[in-house]
C-alpha atoms as a PDB file:
ATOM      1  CA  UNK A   1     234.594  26.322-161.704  1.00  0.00           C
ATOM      2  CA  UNK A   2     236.848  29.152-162.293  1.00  0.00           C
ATOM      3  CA  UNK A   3     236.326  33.060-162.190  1.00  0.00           C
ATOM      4  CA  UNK A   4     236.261  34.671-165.358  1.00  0.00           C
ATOM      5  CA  UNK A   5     235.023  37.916-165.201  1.00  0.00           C
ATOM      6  CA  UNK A   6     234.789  39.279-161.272  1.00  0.00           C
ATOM      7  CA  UNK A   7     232.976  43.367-160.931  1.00  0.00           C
ATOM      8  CA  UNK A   8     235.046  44.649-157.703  1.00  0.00           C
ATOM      9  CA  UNK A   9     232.863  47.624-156.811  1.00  0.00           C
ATOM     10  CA  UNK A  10     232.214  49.037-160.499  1.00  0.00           C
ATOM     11  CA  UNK A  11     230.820  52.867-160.383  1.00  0.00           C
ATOM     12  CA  UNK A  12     229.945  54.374-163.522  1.00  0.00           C
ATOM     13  CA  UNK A  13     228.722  58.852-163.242  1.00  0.00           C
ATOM     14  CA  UNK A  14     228.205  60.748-165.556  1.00  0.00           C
ATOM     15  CA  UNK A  15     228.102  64.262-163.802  1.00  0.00           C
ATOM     16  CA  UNK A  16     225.786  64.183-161.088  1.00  0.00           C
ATOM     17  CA  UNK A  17     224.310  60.636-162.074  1.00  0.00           C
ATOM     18  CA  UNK A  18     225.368  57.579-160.747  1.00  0.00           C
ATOM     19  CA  UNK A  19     224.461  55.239-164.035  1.00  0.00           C
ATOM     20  CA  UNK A  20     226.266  52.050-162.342  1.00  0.00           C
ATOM     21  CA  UNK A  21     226.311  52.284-158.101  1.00  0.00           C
ATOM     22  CA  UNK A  22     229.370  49.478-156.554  1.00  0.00           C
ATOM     23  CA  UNK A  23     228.222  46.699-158.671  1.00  0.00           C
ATOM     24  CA  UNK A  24     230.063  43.650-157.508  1.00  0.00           C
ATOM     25  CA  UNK A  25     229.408  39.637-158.933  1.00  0.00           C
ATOM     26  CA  UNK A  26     231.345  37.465-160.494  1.00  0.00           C
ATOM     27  CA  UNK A  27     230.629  34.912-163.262  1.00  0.00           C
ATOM     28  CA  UNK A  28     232.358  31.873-163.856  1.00  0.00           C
ATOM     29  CA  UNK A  29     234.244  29.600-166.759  1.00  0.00           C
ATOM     30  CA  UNK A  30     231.456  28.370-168.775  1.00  0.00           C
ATOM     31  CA  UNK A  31     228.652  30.082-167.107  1.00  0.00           C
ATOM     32  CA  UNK A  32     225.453  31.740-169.294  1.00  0.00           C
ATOM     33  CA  UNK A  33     224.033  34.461-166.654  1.00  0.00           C
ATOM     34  CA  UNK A  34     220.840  36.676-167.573  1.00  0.00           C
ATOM     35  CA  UNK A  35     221.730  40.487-166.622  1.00  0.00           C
ATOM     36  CA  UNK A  36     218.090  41.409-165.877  1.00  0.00           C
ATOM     37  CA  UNK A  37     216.482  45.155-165.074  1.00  0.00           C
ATOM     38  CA  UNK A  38     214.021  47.437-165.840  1.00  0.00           C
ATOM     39  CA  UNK A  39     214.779  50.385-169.077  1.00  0.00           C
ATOM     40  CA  UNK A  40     217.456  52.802-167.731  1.00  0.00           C
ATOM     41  CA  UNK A  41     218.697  50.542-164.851  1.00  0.00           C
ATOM     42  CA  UNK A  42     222.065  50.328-166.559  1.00  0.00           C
ATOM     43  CA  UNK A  43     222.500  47.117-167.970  1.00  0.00           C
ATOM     44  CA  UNK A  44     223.686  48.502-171.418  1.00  0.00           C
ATOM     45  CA  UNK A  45     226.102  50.715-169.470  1.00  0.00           C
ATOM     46  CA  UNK A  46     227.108  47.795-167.149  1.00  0.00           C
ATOM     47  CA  UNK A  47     228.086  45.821-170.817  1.00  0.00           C
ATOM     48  CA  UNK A  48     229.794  49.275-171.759  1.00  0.00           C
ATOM     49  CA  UNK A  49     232.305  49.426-169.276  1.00  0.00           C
ATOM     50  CA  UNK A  50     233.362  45.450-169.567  1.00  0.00           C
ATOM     51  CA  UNK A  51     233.708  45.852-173.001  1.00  0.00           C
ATOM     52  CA  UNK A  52     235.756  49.294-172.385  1.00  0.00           C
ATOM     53  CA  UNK A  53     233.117  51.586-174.430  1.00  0.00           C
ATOM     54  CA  UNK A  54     233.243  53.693-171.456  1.00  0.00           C
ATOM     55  CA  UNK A  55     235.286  53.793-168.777  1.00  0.00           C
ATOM     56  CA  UNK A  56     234.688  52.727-165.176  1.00  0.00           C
ATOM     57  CA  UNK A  57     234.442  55.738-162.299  1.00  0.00           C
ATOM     58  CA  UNK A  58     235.279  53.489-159.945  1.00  0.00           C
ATOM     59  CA  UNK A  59     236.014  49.724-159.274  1.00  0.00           C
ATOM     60  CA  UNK A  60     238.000  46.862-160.545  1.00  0.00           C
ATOM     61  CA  UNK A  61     236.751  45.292-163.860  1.00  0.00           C
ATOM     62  CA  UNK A  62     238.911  41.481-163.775  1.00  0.00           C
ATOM     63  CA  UNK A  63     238.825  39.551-166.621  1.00  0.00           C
ATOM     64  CA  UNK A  64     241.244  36.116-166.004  1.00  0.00           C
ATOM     65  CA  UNK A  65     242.607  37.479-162.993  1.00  0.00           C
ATOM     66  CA  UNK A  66     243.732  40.961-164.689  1.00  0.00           C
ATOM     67  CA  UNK A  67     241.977  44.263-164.040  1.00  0.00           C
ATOM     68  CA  UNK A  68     241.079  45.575-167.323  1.00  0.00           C
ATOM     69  CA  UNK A  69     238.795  48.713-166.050  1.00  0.00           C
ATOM     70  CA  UNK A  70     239.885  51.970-168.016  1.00  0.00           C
ATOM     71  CA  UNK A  71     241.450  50.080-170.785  1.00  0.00           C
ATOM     72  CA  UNK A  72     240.977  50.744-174.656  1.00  0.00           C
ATOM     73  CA  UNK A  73     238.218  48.394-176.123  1.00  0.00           C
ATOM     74  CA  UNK A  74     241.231  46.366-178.160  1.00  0.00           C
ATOM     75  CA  UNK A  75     242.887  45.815-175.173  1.00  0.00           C
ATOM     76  CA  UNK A  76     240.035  44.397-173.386  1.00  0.00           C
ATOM     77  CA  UNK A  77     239.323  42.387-176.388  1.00  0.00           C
ATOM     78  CA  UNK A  78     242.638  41.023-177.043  1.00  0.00           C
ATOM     79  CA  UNK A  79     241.758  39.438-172.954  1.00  0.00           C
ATOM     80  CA  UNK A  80     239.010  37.712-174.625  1.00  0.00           C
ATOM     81  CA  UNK A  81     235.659  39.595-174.794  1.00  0.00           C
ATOM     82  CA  UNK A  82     233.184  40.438-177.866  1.00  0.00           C
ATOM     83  CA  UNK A  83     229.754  41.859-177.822  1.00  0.00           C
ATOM     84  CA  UNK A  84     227.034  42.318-179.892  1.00  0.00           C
ATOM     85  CA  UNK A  85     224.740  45.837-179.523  1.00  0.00           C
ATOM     86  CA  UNK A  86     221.234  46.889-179.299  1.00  0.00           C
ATOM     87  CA  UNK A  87     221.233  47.892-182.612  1.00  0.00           C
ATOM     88  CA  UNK A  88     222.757  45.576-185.316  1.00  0.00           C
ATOM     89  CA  UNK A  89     226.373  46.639-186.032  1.00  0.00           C
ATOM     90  CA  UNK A  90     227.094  45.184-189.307  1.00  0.00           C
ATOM     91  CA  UNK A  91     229.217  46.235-192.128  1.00  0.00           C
ATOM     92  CA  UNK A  92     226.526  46.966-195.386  1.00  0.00           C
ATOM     93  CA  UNK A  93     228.892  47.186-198.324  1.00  0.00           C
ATOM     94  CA  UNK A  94     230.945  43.968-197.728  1.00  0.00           C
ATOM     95  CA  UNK A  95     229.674  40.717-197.814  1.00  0.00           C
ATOM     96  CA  UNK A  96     228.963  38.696-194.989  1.00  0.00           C
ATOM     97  CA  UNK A  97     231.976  36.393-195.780  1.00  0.00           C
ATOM     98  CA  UNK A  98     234.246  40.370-195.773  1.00  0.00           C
ATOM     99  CA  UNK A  99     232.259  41.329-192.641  1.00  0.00           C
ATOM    100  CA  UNK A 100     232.945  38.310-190.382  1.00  0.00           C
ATOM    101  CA  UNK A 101     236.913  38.345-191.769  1.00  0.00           C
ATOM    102  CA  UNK A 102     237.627  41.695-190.245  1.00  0.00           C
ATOM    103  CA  UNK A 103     237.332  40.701-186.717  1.00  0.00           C
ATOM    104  CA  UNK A 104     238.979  37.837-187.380  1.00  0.00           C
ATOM    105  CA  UNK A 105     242.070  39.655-188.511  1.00  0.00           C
ATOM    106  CA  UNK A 106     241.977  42.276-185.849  1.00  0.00           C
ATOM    107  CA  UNK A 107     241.118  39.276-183.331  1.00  0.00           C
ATOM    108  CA  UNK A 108     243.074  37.554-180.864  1.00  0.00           C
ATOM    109  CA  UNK A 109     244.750  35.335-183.587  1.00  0.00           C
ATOM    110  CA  UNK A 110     245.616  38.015-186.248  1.00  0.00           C
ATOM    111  CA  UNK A 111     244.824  35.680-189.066  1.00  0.00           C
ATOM    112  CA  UNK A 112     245.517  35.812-192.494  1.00  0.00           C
ATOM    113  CA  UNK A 113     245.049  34.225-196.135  1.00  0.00           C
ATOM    114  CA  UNK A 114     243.618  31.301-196.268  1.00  0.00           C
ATOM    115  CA  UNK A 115     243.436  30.810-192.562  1.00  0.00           C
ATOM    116  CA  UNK A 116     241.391  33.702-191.889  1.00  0.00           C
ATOM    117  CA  UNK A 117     238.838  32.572-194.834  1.00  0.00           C
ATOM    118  CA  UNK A 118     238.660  29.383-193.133  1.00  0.00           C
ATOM    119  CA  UNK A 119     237.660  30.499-189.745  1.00  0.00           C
ATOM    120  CA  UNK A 120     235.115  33.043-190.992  1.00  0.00           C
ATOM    121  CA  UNK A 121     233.620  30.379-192.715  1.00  0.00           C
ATOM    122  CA  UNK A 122     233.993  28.162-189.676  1.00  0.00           C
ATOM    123  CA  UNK A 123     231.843  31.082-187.591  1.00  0.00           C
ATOM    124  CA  UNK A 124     229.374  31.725-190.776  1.00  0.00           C
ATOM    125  CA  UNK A 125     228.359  27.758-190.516  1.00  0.00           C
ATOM    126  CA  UNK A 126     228.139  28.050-186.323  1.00  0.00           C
ATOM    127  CA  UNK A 127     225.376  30.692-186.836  1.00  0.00           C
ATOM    128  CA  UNK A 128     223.660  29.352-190.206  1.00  0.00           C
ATOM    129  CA  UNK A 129     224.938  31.438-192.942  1.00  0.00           C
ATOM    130  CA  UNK A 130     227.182  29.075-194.635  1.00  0.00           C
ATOM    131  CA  UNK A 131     224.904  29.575-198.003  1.00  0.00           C
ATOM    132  CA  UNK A 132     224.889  33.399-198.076  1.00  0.00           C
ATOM    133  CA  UNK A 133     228.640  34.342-197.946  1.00  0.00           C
ATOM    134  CA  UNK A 134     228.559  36.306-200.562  1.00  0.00           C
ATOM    135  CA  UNK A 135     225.452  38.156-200.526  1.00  0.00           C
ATOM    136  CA  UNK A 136     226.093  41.916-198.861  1.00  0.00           C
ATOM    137  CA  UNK A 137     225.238  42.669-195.071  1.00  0.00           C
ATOM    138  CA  UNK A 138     222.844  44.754-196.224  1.00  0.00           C
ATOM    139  CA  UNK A 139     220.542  42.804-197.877  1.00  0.00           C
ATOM    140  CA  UNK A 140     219.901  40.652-195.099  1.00  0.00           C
ATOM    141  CA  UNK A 141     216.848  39.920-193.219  1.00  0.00           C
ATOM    142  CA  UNK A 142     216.263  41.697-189.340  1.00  0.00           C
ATOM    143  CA  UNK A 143     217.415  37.839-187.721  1.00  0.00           C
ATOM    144  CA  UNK A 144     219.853  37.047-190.551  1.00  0.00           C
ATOM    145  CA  UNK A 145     221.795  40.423-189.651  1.00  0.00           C
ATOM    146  CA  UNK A 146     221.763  39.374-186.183  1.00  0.00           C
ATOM    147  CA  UNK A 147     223.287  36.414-187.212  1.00  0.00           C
ATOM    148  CA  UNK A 148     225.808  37.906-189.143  1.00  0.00           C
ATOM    149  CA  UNK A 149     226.448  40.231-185.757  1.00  0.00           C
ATOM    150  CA  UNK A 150     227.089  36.677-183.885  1.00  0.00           C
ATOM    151  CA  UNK A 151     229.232  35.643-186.031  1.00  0.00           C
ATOM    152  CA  UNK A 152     231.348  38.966-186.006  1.00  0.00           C
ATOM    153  CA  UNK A 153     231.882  38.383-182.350  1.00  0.00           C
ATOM    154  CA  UNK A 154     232.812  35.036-182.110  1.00  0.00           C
ATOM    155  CA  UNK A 155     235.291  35.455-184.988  1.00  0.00           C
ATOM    156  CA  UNK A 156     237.091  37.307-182.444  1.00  0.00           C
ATOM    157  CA  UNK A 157     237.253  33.920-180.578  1.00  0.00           C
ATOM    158  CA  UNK A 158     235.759  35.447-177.078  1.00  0.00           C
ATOM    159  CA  UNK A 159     236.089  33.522-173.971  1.00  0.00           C
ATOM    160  CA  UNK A 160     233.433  35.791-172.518  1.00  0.00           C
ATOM    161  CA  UNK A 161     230.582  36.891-175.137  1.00  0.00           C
ATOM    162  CA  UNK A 162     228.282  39.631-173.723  1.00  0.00           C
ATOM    163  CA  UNK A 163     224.706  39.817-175.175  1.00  0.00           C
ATOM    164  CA  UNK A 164     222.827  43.243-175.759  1.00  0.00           C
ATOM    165  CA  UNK A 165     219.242  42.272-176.060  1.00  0.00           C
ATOM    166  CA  UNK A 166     220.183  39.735-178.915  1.00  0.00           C
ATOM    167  CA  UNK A 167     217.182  38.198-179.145  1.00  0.00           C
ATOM    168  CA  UNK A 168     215.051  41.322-179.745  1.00  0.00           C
ATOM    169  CA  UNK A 169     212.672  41.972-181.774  1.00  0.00           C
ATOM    170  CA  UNK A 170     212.516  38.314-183.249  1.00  0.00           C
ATOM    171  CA  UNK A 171     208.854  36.851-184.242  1.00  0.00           C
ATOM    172  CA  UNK A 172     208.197  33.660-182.096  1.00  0.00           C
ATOM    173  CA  UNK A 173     209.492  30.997-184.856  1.00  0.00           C
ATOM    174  CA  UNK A 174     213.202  33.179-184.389  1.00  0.00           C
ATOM    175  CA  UNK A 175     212.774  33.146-181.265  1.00  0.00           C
ATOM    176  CA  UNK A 176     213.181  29.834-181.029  1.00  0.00           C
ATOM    177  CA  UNK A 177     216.090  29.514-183.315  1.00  0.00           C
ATOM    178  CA  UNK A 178     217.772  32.354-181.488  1.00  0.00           C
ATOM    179  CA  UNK A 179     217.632  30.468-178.369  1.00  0.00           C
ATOM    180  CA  UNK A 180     218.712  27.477-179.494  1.00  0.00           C
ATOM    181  CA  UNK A 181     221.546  29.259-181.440  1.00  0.00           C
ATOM    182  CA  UNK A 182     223.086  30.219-178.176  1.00  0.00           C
ATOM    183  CA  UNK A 183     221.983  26.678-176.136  1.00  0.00           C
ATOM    184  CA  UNK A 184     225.326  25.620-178.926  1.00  0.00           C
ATOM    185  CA  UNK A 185     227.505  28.243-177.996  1.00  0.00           C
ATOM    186  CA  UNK A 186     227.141  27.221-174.163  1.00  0.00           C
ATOM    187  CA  UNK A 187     227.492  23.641-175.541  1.00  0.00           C
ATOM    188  CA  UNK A 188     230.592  24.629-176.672  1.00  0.00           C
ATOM    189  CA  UNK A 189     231.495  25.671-173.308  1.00  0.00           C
ATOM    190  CA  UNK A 190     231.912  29.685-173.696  1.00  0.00           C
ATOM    191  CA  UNK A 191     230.624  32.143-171.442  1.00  0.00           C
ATOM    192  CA  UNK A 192     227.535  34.614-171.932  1.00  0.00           C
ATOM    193  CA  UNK A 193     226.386  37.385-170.263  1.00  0.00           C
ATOM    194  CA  UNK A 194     222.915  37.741-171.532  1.00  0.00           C
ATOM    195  CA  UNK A 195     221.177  40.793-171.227  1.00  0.00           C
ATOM    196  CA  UNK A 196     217.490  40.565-172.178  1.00  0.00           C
ATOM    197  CA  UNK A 197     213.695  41.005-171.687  1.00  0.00           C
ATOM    198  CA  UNK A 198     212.105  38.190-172.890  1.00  0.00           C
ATOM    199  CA  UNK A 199     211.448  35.905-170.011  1.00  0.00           C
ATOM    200  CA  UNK A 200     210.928  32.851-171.968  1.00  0.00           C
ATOM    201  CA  UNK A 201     214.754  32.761-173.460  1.00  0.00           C
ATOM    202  CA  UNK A 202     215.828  34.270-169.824  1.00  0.00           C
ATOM    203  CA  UNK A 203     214.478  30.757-168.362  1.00  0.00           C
ATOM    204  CA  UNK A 204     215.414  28.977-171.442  1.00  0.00           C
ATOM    205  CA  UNK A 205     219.124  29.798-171.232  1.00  0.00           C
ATOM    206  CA  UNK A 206     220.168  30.915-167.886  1.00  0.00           C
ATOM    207  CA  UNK A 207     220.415  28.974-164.472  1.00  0.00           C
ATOM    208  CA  UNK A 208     221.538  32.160-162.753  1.00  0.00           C
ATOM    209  CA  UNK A 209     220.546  35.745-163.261  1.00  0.00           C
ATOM    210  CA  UNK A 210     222.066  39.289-162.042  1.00  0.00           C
ATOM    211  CA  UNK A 211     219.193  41.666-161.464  1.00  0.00           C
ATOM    212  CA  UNK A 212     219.588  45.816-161.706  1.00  0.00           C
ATOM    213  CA  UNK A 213     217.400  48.478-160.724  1.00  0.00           C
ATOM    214  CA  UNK A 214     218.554  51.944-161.203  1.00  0.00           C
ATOM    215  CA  UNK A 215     221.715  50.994-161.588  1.00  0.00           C
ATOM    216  CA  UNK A 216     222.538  48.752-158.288  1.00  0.00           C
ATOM    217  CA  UNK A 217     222.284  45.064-157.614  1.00  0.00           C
ATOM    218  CA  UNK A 218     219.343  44.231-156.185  1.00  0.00           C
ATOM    219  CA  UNK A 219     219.113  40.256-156.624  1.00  0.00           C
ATOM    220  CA  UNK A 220     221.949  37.306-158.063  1.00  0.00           C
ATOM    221  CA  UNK A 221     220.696  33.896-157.786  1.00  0.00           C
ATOM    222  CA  UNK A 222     219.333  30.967-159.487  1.00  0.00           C
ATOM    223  CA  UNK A 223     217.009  32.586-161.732  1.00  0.00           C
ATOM    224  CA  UNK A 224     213.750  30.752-161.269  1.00  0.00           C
ATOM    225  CA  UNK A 225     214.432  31.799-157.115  1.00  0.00           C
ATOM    226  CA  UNK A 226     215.057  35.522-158.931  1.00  0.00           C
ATOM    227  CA  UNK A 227     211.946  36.197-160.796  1.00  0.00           C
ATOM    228  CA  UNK A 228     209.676  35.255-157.795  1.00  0.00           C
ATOM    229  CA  UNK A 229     211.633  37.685-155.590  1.00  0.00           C
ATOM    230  CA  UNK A 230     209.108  40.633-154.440  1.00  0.00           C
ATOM    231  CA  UNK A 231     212.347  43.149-154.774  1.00  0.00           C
ATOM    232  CA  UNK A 232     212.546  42.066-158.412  1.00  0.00           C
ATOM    233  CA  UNK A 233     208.717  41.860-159.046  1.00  0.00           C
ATOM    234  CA  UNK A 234     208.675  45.741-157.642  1.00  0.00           C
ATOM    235  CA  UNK A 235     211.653  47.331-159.693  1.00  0.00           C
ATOM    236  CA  UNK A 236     209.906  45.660-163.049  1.00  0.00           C
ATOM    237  CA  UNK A 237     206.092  46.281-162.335  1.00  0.00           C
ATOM    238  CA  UNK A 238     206.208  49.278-159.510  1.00  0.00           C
ATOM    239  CA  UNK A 239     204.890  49.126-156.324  1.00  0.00           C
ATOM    240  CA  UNK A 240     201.218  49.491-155.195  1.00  0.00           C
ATOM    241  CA  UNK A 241     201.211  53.265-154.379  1.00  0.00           C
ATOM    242  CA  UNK A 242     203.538  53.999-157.181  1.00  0.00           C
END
């Protein structure tokens, strides 16, 4: 399996706070790998500086062999990467069909006409919108704007597709459909970096899992060997005399 995205040492301050302390892993073609941690341990920030929201302090961000730490998002994007957000980024007075064709055209491709309605279409039917094109973002259900969010991203055709808590705030019955949503992108062979709370879509999608605790690397494994791992168990629950 080849590297895709390799962390060389990544520090992240912001004054006199160290957000991100020399995080180094590396994840490879076609891997899906859970970045776990407690609130405020940095994972968010972690996804920030891949995606080149913020720029690195310190270390070597590689993405196919090329160190893209410091660079404008675009530029980082044009390597291959897309990301959804905490909170739903969509586009509320296009329609869904407009929404997912911007990336597209801005996207590694540059597509156009007929072409670039084709492959937003292409993305709308990977996530299940296909029948609401042209209703506006939004008017969308919670999980149907998440959808929509997906579908942004991978009209940007990423190689690697990093996950902010995606599956939040979904009722069990989305749950499920979340999960298997992304079981057919990893069918399809991309690569995910998932981060995320729910357990049950951690061990549902994930044979390997990064763990962070206020902001440094404190486990990367194979995930069921992870979540047993007292260091883990600590940094999520506390320790006894906490």
């Amino acid at each position: 399996m080849s590297t895709l995205l390799k962390l060389e040492n990544v520090t992240k301050t912001f004054g006199g706070l160290t957000a991100v302390n020399d995080m180094s892993f590396e994840i490879g073609q076609g891997e899906v790998v859970g970045l776990l941690g407690p609130n405020g341990s940095g994972k968010t920030t972690l996804l920030n500086l891949i995606s080149g929201a913020l720029p690195a302090s310190a270390g070597a961000i590689r993405i196919g062999g090329s160190d893209l730490a410091g660079k404008r998002p675009d530029v980082i994007a044009a390597h291959g990467v897309a990301r959804t957000f905490q909170l739903v980024k969509v586009l509320p007075s296009l329609t869904i069909l407009e929404n997912v064709m911007v990336p597209a055209a801005f996207g590694r491709s540059r597509l156009w006409g007929a072409a670039l309605e084709d492959h937003a279409r292409d993305c709308l039917a990977k996530v299940g919108l296909t029948a609401e094109e042209t209703l506006h973002a939004g008017d969308l259900t919670y999980i149907d704007q998440k959808r929509l969010e997906l579908a942004r991203a991978l009209a940007a055709e990423p190689e690697l597709l990093l996950l902010d808590e995606w599956l939040a705030g979904l009722n069990p019955t989305e749950l499920r459909e979340g999960i298997a949503l992304i079981r057919s992108l990893e069918g399809h062979g991309m690569t995910i970096l998932l981060v995320e709370h729910i357990m049950d879509a951690i061990r549902a999608l994930c044979p390997r899992c990064v763990v962070m605790a206020a902001g440094t690397k404190i486990a990367d494994g194979p995930t069921a060997e992870v979540l047993v791992d007292p260091q883990v168990i600590a940094a999520y629950l506390g320790t006894a005399d906490a």
